[in-house]
C-alpha atoms as a PDB file:
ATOM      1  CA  UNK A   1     246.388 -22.719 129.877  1.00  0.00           C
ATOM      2  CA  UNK A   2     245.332 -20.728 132.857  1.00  0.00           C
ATOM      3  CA  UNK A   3     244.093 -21.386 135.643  1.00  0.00           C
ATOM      4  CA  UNK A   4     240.699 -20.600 134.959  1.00  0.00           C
ATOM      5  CA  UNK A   5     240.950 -23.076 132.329  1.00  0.00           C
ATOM      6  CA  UNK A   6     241.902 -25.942 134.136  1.00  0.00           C
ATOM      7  CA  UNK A   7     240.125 -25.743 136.949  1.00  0.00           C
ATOM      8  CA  UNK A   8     236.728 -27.168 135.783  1.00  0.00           C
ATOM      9  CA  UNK A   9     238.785 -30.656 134.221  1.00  0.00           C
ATOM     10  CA  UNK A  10     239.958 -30.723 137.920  1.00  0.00           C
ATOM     11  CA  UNK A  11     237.041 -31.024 139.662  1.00  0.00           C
ATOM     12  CA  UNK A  12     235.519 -33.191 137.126  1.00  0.00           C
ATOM     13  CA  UNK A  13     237.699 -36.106 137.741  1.00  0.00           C
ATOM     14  CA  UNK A  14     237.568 -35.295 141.646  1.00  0.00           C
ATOM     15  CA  UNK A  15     233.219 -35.504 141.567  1.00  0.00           C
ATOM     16  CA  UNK A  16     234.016 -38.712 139.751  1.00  0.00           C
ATOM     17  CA  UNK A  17     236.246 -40.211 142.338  1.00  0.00           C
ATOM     18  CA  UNK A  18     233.678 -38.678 144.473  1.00  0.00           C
ATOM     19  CA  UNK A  19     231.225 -41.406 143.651  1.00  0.00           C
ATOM     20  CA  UNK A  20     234.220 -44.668 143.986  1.00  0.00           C
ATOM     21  CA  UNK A  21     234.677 -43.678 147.608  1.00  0.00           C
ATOM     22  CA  UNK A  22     233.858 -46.403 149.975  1.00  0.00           C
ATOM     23  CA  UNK A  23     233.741 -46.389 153.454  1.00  0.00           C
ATOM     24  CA  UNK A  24     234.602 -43.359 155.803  1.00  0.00           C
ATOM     25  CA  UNK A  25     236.599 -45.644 157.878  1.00  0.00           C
ATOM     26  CA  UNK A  26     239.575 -46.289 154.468  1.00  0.00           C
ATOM     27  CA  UNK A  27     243.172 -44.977 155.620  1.00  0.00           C
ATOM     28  CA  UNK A  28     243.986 -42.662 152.851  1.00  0.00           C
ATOM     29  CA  UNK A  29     247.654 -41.141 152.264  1.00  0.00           C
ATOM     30  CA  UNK A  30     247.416 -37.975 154.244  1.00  0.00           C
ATOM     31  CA  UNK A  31     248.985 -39.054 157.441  1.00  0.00           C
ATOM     32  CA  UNK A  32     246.472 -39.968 160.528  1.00  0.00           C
ATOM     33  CA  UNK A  33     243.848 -39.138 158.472  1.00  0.00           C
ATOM     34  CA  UNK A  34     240.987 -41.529 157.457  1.00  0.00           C
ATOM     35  CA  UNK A  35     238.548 -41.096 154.346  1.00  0.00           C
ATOM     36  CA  UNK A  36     235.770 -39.301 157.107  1.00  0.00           C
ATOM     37  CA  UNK A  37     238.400 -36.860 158.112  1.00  0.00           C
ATOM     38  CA  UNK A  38     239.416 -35.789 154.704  1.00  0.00           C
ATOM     39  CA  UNK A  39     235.712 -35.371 153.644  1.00  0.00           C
ATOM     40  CA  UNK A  40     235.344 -32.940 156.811  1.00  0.00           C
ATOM     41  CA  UNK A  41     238.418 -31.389 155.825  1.00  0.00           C
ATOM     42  CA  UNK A  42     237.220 -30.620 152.481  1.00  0.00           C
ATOM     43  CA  UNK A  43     233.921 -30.229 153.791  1.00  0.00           C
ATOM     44  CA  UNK A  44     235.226 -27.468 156.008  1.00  0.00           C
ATOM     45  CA  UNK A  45     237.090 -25.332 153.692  1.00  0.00           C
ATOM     46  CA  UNK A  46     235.622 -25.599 150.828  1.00  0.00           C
ATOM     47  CA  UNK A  47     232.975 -22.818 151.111  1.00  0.00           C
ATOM     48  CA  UNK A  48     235.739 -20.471 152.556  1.00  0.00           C
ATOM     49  CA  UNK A  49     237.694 -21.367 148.908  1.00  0.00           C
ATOM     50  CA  UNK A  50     234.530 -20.425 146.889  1.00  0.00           C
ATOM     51  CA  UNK A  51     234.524 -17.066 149.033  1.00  0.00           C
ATOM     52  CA  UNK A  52     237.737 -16.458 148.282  1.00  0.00           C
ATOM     53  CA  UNK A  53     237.613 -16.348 144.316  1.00  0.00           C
ATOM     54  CA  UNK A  54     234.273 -14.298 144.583  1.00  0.00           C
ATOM     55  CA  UNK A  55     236.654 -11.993 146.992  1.00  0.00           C
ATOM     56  CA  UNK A  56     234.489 -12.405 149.959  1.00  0.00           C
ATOM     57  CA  UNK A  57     235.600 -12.909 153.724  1.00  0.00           C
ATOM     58  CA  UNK A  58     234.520 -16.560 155.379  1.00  0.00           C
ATOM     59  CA  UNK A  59     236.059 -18.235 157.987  1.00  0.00           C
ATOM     60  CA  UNK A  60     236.015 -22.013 157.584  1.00  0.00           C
ATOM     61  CA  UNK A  61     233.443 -23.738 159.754  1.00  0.00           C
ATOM     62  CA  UNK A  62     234.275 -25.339 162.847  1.00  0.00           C
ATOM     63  CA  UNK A  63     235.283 -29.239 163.502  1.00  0.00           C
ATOM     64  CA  UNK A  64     231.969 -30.920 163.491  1.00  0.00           C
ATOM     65  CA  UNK A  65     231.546 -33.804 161.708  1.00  0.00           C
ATOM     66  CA  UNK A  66     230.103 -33.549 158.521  1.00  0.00           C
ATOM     67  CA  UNK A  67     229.830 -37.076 156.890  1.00  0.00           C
ATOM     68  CA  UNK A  68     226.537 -37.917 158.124  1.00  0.00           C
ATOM     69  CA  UNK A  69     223.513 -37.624 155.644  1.00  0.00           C
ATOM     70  CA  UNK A  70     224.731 -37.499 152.128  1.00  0.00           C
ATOM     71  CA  UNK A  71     227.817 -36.497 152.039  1.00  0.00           C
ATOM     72  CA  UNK A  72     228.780 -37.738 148.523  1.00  0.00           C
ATOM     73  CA  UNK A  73     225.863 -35.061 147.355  1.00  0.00           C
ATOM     74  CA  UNK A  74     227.528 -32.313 149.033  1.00  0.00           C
ATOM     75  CA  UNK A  75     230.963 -32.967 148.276  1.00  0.00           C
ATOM     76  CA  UNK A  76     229.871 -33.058 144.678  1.00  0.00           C
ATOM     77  CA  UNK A  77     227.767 -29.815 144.864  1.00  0.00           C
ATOM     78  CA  UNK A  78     230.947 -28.013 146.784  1.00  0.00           C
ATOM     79  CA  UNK A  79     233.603 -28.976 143.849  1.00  0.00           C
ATOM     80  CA  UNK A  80     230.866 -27.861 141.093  1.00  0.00           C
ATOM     81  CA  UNK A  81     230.322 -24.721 143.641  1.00  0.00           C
ATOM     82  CA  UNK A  82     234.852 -24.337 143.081  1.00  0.00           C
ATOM     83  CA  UNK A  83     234.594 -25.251 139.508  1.00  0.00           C
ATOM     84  CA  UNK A  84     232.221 -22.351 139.029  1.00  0.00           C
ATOM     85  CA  UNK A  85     233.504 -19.763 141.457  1.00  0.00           C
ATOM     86  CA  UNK A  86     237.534 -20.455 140.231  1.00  0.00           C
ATOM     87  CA  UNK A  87     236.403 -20.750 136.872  1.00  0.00           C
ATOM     88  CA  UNK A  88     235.637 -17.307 136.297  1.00  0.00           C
ATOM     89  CA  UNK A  89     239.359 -15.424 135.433  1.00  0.00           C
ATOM     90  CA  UNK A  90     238.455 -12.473 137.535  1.00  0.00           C
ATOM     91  CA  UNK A  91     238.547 -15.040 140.606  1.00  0.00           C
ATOM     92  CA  UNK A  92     242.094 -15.206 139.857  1.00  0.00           C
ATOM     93  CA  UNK A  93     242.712 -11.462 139.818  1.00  0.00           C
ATOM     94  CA  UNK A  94     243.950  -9.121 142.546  1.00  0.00           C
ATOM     95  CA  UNK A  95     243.713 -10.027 145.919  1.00  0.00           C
ATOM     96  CA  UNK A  96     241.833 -12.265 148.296  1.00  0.00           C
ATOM     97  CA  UNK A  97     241.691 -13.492 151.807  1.00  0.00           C
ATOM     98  CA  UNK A  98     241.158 -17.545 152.762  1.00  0.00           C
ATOM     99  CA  UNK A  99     239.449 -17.381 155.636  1.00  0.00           C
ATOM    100  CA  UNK A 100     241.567 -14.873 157.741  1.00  0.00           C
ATOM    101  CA  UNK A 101     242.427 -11.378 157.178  1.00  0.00           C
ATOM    102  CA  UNK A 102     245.571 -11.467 155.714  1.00  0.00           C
ATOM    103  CA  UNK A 103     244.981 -10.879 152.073  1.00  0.00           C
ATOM    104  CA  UNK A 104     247.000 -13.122 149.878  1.00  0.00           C
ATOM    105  CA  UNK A 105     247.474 -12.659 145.618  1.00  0.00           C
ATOM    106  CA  UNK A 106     244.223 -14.574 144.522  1.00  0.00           C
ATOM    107  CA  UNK A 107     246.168 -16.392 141.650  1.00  0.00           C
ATOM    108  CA  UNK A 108     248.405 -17.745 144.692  1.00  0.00           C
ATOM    109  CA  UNK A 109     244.959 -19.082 146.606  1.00  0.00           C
ATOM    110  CA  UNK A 110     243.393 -20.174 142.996  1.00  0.00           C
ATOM    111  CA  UNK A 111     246.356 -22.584 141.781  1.00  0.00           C
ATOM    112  CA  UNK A 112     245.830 -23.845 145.720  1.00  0.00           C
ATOM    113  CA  UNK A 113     242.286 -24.696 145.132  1.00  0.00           C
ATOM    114  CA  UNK A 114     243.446 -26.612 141.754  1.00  0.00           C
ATOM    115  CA  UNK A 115     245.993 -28.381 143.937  1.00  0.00           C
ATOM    116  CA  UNK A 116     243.963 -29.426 146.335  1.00  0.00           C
ATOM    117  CA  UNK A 117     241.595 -30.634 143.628  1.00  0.00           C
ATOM    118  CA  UNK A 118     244.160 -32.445 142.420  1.00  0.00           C
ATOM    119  CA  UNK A 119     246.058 -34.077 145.247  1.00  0.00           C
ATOM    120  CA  UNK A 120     242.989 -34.514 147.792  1.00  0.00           C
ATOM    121  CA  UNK A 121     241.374 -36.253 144.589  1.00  0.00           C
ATOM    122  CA  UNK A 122     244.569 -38.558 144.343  1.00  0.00           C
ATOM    123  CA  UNK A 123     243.909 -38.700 148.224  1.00  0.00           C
ATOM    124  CA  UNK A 124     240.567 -40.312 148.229  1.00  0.00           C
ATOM    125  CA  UNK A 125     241.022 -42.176 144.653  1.00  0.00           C
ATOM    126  CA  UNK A 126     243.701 -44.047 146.741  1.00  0.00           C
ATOM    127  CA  UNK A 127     241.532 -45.028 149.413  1.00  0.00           C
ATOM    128  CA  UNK A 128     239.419 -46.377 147.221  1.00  0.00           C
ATOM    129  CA  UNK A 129     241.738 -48.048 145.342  1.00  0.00           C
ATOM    130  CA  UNK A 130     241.100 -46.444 142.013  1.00  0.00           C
ATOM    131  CA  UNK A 131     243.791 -44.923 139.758  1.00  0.00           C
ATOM    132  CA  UNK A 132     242.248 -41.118 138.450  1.00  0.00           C
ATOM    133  CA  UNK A 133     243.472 -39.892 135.107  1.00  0.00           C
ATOM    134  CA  UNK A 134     244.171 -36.015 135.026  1.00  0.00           C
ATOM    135  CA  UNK A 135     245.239 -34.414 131.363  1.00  0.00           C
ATOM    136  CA  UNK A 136     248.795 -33.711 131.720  1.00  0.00           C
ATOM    137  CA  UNK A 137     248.408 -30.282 130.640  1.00  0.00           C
ATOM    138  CA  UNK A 138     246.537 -29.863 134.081  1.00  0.00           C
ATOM    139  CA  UNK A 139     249.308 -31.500 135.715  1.00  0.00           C
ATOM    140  CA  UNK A 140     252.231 -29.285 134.234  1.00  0.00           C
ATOM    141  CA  UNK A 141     250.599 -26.305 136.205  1.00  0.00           C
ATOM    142  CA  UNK A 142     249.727 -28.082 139.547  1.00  0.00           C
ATOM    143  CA  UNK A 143     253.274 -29.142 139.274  1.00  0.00           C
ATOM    144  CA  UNK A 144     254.222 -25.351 139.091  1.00  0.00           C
ATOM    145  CA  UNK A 145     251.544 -24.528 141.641  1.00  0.00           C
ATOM    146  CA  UNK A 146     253.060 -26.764 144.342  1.00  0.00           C
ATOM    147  CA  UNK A 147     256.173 -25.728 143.174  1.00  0.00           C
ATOM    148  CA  UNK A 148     255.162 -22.359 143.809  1.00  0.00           C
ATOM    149  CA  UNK A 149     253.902 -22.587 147.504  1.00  0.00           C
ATOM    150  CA  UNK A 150     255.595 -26.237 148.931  1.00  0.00           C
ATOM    151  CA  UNK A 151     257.955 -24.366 151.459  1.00  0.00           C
ATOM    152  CA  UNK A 152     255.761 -22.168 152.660  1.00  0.00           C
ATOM    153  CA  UNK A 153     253.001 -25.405 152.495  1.00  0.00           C
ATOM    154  CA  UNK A 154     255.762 -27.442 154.243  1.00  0.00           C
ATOM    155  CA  UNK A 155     256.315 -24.325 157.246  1.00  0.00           C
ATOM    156  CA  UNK A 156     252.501 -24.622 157.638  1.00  0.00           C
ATOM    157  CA  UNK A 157     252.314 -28.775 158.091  1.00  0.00           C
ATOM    158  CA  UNK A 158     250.051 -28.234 154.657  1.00  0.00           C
ATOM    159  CA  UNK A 159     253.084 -30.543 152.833  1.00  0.00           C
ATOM    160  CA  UNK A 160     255.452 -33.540 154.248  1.00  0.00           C
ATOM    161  CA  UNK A 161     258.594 -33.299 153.369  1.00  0.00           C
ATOM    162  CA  UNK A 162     259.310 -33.898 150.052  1.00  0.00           C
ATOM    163  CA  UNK A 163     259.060 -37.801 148.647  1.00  0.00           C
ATOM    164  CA  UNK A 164     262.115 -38.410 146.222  1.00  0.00           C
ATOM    165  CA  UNK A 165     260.694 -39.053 142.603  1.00  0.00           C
ATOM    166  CA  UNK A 166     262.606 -39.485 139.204  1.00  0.00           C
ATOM    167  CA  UNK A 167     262.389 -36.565 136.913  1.00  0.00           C
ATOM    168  CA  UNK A 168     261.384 -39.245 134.312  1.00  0.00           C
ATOM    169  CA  UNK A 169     258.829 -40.045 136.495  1.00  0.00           C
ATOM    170  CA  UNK A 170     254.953 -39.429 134.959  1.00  0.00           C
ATOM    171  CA  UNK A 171     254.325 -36.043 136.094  1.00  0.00           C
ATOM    172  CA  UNK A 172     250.830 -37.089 138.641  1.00  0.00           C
ATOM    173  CA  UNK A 173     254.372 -39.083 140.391  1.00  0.00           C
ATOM    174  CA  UNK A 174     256.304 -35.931 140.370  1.00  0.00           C
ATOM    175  CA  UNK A 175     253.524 -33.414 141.600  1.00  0.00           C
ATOM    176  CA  UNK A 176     252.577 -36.067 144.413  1.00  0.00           C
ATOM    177  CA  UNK A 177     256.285 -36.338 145.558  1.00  0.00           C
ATOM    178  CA  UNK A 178     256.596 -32.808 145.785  1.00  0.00           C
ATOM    179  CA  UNK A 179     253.684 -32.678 147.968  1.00  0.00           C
ATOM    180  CA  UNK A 180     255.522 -35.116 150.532  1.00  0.00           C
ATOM    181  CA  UNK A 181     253.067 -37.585 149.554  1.00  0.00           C
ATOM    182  CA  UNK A 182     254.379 -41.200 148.211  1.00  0.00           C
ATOM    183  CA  UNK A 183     253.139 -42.388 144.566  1.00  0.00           C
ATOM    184  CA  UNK A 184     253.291 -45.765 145.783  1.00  0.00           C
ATOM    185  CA  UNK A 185     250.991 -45.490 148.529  1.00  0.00           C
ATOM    186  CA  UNK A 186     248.423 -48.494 148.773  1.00  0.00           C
ATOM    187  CA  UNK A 187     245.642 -48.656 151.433  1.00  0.00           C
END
């Protein structure tokens, strides 16, 4: 399937774990960072991402803290706001920028934004101690999509450095390892 077709069954299991979340305060599995600082991450960038598939030129906000109020509402409205944008295939044609001016192949930044779904949604399902079920179709390509970009994530501090997982291993186990993040991380 492509990317366009997947990318709506991505952020409707991350709008579901969306709602588990508990406190801001949770460690999750992105290293130093607590459930607040991974909403504000997501928070942040996520309106530059919707930008991008429309092929429009945002910079991401600034650091401010954006948990306050109801965050769970916005978070929610932001991955329907992705879902819609990067569900449209011209979103994944030609090029686009991500909040800078270097202009990057949009099918590159789009198979990011289902990552990020994806992994960031395994993030905060962690924290909140709930196991998230994505169709393994989905998987197959954010597996290729990580594949795709996990040196050039690793160069940027994006990805850790790669977490040893059994090729037999399910393939959520296998895309999270090659992330540098650990299947068998608890809070």
């Amino acid at each position: 399937m492509d990317g366009h077709q997947l990318i709506g069954a991505a952020a409707a299991v991350a709008g579901k774990i969306v709602d588990e979340v508990g406190s801001l305060d949770a460690p999750t599995p992105c290293a130093g960072w607590d459930v607040r600082a991974l909403v504000n991450h997501l928070l942040q960038w996520g309106p530059s991402l919707v930008a991008a598939a429309r092929k429009e030129a945002l910079e991401p906000g600034q650091e401010v803290d954006r948990t306050g109020g109801d965050w769970r509402a916005r978070l929610r409205a932001q991955v329907d706001g992705l879902a819609a944008a990067w569900g449209d295939p011209a979103a994944w044609r030609g090029v686009t920028r991500m909040g800078g001016p270097m202009e990057l192949p949009a099918d590159l930044v789009g198979g990011m934004v289902l990552g990020e779904l994806v992994l960031h949604g395994w993030d905060l399902a962690r924290a909140a101690d709930v196991d998230p079920h994505w169709d393994d179709a989905l998987l197959l390509r954010v597996y290729d999509e990580v594949a795709r970009s996990a040196e050039l994530g690793r160069q940027m501090g994006v990805y850790a450095a790669e977490v040893p997982v059994p090729a037999t291993a399910p393939t959520l186990a296998r895309v999270l390892g090659l992330s540098g993040r650990d299947p068998r991380w608890t809070p």
